[in-house]
PDB file of N, CA and C in Angstrom:
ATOM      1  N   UNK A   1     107.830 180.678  88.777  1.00  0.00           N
ATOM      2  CA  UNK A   1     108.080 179.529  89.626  1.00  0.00           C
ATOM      3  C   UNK A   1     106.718 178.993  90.093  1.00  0.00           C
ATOM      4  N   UNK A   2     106.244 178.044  89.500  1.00  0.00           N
ATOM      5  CA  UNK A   2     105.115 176.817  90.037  1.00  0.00           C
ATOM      6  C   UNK A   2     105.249 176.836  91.481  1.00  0.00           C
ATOM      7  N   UNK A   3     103.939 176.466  92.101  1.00  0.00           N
ATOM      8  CA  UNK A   3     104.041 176.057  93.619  1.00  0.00           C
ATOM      9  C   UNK A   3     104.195 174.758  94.025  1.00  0.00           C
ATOM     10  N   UNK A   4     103.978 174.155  92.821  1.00  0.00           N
ATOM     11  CA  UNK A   4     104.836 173.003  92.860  1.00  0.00           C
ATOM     12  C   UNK A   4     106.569 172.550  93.427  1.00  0.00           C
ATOM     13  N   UNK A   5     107.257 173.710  92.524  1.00  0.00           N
ATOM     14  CA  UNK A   5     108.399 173.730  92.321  1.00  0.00           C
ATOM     15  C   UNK A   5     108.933 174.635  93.729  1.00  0.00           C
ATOM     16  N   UNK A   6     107.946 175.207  94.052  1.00  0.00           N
ATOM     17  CA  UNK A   6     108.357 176.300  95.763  1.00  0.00           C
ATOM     18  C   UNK A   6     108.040 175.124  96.692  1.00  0.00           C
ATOM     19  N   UNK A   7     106.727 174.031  96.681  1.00  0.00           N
ATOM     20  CA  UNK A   7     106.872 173.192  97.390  1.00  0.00           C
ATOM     21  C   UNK A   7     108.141 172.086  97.648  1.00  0.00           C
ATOM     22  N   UNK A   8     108.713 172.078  96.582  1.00  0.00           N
ATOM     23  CA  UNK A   8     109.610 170.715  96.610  1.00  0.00           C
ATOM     24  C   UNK A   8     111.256 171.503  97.115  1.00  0.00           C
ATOM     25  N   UNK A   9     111.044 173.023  96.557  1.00  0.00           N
ATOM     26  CA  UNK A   9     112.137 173.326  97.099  1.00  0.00           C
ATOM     27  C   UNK A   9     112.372 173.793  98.971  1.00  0.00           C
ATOM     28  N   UNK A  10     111.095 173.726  99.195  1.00  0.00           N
ATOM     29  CA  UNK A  10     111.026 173.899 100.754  1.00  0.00           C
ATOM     30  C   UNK A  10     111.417 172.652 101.711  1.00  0.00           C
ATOM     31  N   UNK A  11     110.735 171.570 100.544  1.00  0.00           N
ATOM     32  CA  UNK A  11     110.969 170.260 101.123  1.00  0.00           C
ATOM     33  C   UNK A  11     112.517 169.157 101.066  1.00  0.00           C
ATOM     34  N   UNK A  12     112.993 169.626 100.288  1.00  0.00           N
ATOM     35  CA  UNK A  12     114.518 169.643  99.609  1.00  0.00           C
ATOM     36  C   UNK A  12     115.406 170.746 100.443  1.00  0.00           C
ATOM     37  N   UNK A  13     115.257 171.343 100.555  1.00  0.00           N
ATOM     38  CA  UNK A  13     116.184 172.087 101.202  1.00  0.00           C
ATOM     39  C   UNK A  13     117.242 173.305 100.241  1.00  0.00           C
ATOM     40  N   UNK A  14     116.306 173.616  99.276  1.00  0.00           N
ATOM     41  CA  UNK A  14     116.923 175.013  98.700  1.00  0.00           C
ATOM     42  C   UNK A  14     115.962 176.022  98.319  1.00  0.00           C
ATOM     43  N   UNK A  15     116.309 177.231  98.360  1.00  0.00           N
ATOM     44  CA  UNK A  15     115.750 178.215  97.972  1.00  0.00           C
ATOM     45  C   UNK A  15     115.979 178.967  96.922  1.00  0.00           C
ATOM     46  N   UNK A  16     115.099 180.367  96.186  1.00  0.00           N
ATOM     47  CA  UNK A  16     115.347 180.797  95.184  1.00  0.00           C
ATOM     48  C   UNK A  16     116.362 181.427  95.105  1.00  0.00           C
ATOM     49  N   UNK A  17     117.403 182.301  95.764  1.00  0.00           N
ATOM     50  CA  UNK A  17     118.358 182.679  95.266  1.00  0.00           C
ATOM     51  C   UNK A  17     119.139 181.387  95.034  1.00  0.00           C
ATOM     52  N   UNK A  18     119.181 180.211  95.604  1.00  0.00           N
ATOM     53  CA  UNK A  18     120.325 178.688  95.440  1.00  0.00           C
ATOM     54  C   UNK A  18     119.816 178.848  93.527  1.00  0.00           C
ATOM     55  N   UNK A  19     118.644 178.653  93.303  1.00  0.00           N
ATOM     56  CA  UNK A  19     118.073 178.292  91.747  1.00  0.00           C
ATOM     57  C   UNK A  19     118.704 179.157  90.872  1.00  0.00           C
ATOM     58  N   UNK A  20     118.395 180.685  91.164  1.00  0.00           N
ATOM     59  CA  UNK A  20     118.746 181.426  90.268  1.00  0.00           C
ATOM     60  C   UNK A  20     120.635 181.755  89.840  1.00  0.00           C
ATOM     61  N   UNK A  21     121.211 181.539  91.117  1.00  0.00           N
ATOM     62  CA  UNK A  21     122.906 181.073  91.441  1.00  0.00           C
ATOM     63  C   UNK A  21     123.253 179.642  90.685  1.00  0.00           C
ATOM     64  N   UNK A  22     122.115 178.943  90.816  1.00  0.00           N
ATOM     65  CA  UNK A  22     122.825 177.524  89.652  1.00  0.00           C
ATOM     66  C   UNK A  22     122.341 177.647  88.123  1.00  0.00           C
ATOM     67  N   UNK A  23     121.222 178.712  87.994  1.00  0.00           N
ATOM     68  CA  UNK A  23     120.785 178.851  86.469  1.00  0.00           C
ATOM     69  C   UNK A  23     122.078 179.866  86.298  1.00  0.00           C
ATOM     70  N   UNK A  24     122.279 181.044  86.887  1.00  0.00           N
ATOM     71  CA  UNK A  24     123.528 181.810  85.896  1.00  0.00           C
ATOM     72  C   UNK A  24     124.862 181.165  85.854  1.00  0.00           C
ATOM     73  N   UNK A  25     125.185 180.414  87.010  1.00  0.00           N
ATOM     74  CA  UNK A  25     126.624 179.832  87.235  1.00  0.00           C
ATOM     75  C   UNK A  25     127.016 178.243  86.900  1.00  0.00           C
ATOM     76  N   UNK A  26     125.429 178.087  86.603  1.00  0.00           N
ATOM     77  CA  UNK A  26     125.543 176.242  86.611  1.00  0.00           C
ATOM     78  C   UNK A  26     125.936 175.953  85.466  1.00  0.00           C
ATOM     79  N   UNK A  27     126.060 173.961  84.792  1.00  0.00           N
ATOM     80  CA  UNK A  27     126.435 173.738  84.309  1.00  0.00           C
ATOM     81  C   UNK A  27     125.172 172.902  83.287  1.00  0.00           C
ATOM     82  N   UNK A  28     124.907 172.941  82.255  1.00  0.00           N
ATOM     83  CA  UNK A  28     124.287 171.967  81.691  1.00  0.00           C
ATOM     84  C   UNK A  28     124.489 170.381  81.533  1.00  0.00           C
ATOM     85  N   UNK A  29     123.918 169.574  82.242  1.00  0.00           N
ATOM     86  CA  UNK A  29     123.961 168.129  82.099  1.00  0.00           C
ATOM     87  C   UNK A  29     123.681 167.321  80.586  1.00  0.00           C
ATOM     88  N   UNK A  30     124.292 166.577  80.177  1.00  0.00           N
ATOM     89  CA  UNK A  30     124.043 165.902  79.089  1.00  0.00           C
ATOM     90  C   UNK A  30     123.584 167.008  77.618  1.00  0.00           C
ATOM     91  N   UNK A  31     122.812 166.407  76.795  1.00  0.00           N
ATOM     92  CA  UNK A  31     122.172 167.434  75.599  1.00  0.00           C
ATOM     93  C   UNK A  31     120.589 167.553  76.031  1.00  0.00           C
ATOM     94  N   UNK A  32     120.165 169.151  75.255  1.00  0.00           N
ATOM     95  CA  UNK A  32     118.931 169.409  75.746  1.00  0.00           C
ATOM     96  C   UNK A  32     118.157 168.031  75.005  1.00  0.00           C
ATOM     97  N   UNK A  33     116.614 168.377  74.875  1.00  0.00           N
ATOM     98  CA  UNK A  33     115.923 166.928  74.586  1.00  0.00           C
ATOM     99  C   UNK A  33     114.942 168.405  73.953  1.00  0.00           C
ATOM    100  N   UNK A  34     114.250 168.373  72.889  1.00  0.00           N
ATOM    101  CA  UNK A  34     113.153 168.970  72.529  1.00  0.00           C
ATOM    102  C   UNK A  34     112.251 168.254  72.333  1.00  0.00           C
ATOM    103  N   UNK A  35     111.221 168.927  72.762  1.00  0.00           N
ATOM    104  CA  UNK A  35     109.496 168.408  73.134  1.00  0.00           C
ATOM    105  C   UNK A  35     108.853 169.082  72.037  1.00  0.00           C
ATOM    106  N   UNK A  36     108.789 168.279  70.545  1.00  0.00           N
ATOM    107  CA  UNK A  36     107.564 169.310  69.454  1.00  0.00           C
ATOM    108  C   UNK A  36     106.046 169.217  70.298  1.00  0.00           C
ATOM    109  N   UNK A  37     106.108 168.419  70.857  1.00  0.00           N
ATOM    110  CA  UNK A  37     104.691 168.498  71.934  1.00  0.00           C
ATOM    111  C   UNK A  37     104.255 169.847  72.844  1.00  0.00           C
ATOM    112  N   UNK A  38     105.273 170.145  73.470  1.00  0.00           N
ATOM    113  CA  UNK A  38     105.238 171.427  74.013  1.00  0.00           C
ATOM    114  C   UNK A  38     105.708 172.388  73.113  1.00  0.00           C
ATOM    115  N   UNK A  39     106.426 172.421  71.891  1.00  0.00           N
ATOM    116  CA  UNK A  39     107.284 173.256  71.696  1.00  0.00           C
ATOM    117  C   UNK A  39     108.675 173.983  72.832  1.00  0.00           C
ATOM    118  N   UNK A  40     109.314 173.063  73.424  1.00  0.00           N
ATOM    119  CA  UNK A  40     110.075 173.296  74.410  1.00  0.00           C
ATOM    120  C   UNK A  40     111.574 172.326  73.952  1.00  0.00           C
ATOM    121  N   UNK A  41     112.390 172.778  74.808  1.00  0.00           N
ATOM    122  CA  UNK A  41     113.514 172.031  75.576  1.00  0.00           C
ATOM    123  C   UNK A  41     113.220 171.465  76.680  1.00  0.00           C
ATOM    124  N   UNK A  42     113.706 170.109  77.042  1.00  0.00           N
ATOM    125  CA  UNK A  42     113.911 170.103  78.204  1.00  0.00           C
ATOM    126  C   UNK A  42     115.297 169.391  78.573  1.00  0.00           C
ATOM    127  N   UNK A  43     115.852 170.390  79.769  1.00  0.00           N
ATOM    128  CA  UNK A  43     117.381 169.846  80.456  1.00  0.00           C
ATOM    129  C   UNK A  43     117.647 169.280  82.032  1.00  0.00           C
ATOM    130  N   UNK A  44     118.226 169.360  82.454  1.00  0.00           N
ATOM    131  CA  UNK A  44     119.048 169.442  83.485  1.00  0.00           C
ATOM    132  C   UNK A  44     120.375 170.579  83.578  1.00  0.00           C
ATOM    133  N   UNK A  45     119.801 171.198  84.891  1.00  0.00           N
ATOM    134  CA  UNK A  45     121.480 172.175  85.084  1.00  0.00           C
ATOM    135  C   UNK A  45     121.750 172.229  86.434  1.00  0.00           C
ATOM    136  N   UNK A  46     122.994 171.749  86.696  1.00  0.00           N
ATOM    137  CA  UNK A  46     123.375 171.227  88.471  1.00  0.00           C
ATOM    138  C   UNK A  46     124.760 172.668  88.303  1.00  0.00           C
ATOM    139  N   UNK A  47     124.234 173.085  89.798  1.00  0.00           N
ATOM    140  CA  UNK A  47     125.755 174.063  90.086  1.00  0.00           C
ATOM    141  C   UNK A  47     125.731 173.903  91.576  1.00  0.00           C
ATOM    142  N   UNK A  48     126.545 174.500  92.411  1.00  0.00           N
ATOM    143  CA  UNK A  48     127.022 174.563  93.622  1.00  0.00           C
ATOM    144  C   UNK A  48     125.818 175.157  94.586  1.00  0.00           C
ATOM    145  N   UNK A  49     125.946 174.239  95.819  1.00  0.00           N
ATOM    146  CA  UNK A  49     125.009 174.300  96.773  1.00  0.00           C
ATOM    147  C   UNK A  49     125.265 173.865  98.171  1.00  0.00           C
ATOM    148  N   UNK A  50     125.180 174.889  99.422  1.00  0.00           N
ATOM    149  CA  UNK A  50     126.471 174.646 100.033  1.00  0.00           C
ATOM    150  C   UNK A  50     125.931 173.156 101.180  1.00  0.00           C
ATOM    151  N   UNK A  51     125.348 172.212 100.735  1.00  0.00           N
ATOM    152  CA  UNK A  51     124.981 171.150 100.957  1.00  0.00           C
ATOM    153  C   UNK A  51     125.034 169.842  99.880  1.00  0.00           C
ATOM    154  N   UNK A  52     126.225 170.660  98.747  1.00  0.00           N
ATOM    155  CA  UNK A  52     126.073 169.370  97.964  1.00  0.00           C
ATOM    156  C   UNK A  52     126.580 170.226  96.266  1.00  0.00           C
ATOM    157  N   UNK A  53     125.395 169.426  95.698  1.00  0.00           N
ATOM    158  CA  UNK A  53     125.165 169.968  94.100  1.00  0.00           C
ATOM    159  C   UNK A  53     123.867 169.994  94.066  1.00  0.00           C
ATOM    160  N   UNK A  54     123.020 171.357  93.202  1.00  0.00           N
ATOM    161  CA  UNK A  54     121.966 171.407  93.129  1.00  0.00           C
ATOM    162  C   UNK A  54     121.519 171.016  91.694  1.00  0.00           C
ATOM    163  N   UNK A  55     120.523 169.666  91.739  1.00  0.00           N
ATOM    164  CA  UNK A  55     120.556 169.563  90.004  1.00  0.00           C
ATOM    165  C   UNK A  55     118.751 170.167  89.710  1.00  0.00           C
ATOM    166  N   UNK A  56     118.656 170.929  88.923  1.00  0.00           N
ATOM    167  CA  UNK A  56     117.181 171.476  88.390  1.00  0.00           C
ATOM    168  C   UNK A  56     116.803 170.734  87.331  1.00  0.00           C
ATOM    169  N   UNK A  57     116.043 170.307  86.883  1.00  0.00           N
ATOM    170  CA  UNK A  57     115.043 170.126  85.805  1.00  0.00           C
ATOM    171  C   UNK A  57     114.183 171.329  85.348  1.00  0.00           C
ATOM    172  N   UNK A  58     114.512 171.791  83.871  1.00  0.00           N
ATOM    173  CA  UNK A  58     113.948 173.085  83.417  1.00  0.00           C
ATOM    174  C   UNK A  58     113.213 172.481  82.338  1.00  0.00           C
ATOM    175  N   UNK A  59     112.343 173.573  81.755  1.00  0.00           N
ATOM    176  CA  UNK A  59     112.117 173.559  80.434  1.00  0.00           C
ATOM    177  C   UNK A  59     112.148 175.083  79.911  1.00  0.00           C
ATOM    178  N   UNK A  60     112.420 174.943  78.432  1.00  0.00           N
ATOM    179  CA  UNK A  60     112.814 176.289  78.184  1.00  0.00           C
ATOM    180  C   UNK A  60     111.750 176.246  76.929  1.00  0.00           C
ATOM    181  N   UNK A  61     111.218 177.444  77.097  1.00  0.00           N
ATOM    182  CA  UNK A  61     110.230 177.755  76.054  1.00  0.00           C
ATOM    183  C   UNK A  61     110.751 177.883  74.918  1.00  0.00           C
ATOM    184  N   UNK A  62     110.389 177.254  73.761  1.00  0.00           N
ATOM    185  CA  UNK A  62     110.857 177.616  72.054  1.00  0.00           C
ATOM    186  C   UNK A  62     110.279 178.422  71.472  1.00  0.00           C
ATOM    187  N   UNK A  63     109.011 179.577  71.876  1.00  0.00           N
ATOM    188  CA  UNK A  63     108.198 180.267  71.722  1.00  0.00           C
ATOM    189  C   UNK A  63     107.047 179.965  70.415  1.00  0.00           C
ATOM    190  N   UNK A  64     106.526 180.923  69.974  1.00  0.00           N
ATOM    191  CA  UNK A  64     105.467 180.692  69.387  1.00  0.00           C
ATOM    192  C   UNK A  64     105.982 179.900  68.244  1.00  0.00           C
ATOM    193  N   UNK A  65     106.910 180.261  67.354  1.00  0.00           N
ATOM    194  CA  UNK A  65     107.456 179.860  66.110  1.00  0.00           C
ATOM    195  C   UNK A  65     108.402 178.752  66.132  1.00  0.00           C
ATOM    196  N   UNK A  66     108.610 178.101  67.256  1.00  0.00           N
ATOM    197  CA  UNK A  66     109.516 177.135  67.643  1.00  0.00           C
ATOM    198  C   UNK A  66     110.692 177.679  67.486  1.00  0.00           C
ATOM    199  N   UNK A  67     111.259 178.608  68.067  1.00  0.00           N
ATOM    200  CA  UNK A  67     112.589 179.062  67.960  1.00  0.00           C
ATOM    201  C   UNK A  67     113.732 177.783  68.633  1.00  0.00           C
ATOM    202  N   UNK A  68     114.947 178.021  68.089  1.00  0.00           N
ATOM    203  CA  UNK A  68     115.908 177.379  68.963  1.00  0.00           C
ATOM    204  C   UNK A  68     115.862 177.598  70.301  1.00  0.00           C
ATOM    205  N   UNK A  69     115.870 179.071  70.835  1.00  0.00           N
ATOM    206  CA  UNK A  69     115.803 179.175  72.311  1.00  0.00           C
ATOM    207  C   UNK A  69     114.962 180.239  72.425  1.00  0.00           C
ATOM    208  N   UNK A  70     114.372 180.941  73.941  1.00  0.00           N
ATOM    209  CA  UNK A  70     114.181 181.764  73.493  1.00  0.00           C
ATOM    210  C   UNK A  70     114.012 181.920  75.525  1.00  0.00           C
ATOM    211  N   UNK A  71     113.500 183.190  76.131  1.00  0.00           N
ATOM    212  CA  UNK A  71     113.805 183.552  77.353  1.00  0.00           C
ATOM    213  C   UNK A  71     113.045 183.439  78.239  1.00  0.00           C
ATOM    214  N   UNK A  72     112.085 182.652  77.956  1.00  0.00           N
ATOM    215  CA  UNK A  72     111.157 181.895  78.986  1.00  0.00           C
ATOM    216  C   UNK A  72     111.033 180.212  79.306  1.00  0.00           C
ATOM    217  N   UNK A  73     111.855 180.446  80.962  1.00  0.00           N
ATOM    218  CA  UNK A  73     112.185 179.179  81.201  1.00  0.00           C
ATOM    219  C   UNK A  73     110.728 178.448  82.482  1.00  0.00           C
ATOM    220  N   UNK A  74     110.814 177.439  82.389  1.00  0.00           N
ATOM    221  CA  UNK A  74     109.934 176.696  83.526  1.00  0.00           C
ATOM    222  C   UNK A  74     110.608 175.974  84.327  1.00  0.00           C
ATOM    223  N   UNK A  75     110.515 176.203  85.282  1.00  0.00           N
ATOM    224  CA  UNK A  75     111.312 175.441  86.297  1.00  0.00           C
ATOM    225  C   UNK A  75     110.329 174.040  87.066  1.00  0.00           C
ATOM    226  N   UNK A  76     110.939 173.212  86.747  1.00  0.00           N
ATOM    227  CA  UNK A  76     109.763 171.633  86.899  1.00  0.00           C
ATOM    228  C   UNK A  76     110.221 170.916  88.648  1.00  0.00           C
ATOM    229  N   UNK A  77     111.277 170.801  88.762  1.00  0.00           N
ATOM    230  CA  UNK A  77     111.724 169.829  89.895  1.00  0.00           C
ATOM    231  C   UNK A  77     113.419 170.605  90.263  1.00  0.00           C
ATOM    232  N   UNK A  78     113.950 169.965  91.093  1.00  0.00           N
ATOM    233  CA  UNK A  78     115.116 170.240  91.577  1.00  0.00           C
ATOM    234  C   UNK A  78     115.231 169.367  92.478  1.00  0.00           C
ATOM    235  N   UNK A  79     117.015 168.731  93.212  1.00  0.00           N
ATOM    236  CA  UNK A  79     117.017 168.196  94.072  1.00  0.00           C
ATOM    237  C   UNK A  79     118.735 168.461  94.326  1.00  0.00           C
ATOM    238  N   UNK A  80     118.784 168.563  96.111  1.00  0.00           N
ATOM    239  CA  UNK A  80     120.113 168.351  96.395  1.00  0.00           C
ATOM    240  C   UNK A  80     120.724 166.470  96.317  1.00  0.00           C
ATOM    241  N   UNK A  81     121.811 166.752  95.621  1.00  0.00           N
ATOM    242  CA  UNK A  81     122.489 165.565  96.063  1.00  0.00           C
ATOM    243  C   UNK A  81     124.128 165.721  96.556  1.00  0.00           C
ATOM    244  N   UNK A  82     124.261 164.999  97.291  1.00  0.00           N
ATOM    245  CA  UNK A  82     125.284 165.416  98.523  1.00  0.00           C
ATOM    246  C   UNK A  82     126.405 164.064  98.059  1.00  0.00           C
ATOM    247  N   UNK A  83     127.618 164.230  98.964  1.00  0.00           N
ATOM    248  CA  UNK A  83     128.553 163.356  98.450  1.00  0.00           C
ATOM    249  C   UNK A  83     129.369 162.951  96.753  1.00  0.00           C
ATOM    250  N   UNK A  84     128.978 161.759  96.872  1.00  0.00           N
ATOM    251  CA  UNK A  84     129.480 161.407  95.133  1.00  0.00           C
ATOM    252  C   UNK A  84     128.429 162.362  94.233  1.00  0.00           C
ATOM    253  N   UNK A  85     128.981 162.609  92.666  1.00  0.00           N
ATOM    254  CA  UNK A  85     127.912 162.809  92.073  1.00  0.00           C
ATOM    255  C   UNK A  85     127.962 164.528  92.452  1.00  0.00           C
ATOM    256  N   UNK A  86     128.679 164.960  93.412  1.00  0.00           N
ATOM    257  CA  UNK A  86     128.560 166.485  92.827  1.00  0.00           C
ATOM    258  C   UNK A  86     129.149 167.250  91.690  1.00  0.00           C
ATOM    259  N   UNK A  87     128.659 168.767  92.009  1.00  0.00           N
ATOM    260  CA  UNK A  87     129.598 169.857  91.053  1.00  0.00           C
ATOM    261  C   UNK A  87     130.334 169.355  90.754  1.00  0.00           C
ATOM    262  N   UNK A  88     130.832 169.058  89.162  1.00  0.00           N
ATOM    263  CA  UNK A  88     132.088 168.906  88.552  1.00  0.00           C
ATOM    264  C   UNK A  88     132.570 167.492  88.502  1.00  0.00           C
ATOM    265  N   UNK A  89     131.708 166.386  89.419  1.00  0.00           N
ATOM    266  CA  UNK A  89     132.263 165.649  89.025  1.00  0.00           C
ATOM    267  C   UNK A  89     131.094 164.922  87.555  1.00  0.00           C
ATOM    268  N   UNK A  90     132.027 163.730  87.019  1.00  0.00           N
ATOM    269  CA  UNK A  90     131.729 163.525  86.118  1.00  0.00           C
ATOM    270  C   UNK A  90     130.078 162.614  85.758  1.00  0.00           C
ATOM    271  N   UNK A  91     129.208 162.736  84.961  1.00  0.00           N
ATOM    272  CA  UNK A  91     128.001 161.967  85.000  1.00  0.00           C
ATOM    273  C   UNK A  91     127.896 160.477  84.930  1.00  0.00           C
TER     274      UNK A  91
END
């Protein structure tokens, strides 16, 4: 986790167990996007947050060989959004 990404979540209003509760339980937004630039994915994954829906911006490492996936993720941004537009409802 970037201190980037600890800054914005201090300033936002979630913390790391909220992140790691919407990476195992959350939902993937739209299709991933691959970066041959980075050799990466990058997504969106919003799950439950008890102020809303928490949506993250990740990137997921494709590793050295450009794998499809592989188990090193980066966590870039996150934000609560409250009201319309949460968990489950539709994009």
């Amino acid at each position: 986790m970037t201190s980037h990404f600890k800054m914005r979540a201090a300033q936002r209003g979630f913390t790391t167990p909220d992140v790691m509760n919407v990476l195992r339980r959350g939902e993937i937004i739209g299709e991933p996007e691959y970066c041959p630039e980075f050799c990466n994915w990058k997504l969106s994954v919003r799950g439950e947050h008890d102020d809303g829906c928490l949506i993250l911006a990740v990137a997921v490492s494709a590793g050295d060989q450009c794998q499809t996936w592989s188990q090193s993720v980066m966590l870039i941004t996150g934000y609560i959004r409250s009201g319309g537009g949460g968990y489950g409802d539709a994009q």
